[in-house]
Protein backbone atom coordinates (compact mmCIF):
# COMPACT_ATOMS: atom_id res chain seq x y z
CA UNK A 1 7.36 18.26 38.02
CA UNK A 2 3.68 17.63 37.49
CA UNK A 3 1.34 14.93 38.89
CA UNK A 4 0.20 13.41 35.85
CA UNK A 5 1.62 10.29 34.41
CA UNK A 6 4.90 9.77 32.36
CA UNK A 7 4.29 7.60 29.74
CA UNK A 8 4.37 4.33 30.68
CA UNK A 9 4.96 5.02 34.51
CA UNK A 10 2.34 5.78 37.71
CA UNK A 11 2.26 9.16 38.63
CA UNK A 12 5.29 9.86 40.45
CA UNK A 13 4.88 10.59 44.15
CA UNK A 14 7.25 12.22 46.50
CA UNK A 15 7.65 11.05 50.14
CA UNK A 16 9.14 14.61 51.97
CA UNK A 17 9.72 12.78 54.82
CA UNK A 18 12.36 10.57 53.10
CA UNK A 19 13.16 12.54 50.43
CA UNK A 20 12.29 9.63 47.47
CA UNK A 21 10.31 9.96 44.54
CA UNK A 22 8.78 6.37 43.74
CA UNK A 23 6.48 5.38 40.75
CA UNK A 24 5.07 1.67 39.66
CA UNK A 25 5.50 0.70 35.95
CA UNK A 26 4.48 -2.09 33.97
CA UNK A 27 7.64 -3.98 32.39
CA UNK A 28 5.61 -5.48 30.09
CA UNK A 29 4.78 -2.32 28.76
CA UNK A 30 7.84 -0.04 29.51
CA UNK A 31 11.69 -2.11 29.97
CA UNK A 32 12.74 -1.48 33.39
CA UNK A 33 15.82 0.80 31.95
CA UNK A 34 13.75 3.05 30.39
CA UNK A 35 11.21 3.52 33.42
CA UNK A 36 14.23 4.74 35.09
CA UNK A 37 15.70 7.27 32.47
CA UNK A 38 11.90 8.50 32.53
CA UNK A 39 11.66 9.19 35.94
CA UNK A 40 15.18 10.91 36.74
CA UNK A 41 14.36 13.19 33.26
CA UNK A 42 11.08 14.01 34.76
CA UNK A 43 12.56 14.41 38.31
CA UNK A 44 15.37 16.55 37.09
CA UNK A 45 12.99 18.57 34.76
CA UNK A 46 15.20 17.73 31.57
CA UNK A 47 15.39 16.23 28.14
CA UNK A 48 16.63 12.49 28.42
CA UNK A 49 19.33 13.49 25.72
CA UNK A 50 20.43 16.21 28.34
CA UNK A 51 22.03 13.70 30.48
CA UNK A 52 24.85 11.22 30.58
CA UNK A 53 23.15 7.39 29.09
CA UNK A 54 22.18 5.10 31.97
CA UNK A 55 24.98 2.94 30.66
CA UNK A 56 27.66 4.96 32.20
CA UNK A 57 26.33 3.58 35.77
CA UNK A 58 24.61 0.41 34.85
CA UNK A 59 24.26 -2.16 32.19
CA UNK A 60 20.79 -1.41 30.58
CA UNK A 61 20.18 -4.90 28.87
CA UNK A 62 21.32 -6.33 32.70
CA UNK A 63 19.02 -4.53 34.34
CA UNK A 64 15.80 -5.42 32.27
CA UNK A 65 16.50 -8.64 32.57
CA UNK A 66 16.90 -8.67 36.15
CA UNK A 67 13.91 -6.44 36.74
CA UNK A 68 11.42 -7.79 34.31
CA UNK A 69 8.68 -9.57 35.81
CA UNK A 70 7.44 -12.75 33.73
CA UNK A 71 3.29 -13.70 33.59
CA UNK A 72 4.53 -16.94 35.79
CA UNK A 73 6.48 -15.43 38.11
CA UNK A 74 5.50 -14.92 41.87
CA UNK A 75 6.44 -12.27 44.43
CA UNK A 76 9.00 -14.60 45.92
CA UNK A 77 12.50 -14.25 44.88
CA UNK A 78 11.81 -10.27 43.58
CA UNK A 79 14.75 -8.75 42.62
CA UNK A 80 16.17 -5.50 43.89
CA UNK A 81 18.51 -3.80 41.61
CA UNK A 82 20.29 -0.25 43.30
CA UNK A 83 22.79 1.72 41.90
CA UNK A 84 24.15 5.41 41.57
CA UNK A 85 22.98 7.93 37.91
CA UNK A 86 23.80 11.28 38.21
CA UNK A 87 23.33 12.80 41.28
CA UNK A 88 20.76 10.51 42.22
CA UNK A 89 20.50 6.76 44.36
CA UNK A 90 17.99 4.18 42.38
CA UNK A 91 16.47 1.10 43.45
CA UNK A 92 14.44 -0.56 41.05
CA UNK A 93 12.46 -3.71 42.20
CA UNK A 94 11.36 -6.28 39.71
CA UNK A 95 7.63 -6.50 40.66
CA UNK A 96 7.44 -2.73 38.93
CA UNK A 97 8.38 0.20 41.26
CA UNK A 98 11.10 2.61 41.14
CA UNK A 99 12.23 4.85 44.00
CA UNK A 100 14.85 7.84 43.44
CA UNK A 101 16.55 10.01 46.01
CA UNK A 102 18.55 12.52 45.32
CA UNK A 103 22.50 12.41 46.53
CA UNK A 104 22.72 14.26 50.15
CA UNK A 105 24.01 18.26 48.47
CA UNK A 106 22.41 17.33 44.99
CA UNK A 107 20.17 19.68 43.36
CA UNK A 108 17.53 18.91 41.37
């Protein structure tokens, strides 16, 4: 994995303490669902099309509209959406960050 940006994500950092890769995105640049397929291909060092869809864990239209921050909106009342894909755990918060941590045995 290298440190410069995915499109449409921060550079993604990883915390060795914790064992989570997190990244900020913009979701009114980049739907949440797609920040997330971004950052488990770039994690897992593979092609999107390599993997099984996010659908098969989560409802992609759901999740964008849970996780979309408006222009209006304020920090109160963010949204934190987590759920399993692949062999990884994903929490994605509506004010734009992702964090990924691999399942305890996974391999990435």
């Amino acid at each position: 994995m290298n440190d410069c940006p995915v499109d449409g994500l921060e550079p993604i950092e990883y915390d060795d303490e914790t064992d989570v890769y997190q990244a900020g995105f913009d979701s009114g640049e980049i739907p949440p669902s797609h920040a997330v397929v971004k950052i488990v291909s770039e994690i897992g060092e593979t092609q999107p099309t390599d993997f099984e869809p996010l659908y098969s864990a989560i409802d992609p239209q759901a999740l964008d509209r849970l996780c979309t921050r408006h222009p209006l909106d304020s920090q109160e009342g963010d949204c934190v959406v987590e759920f399993a894909y692949l062999d990884y755990r994903v929490r994605v918060k509506s004010y734009g960050y992702i964090e990924v941590q691999p399942v305890s045995g996974a391999t990435e």
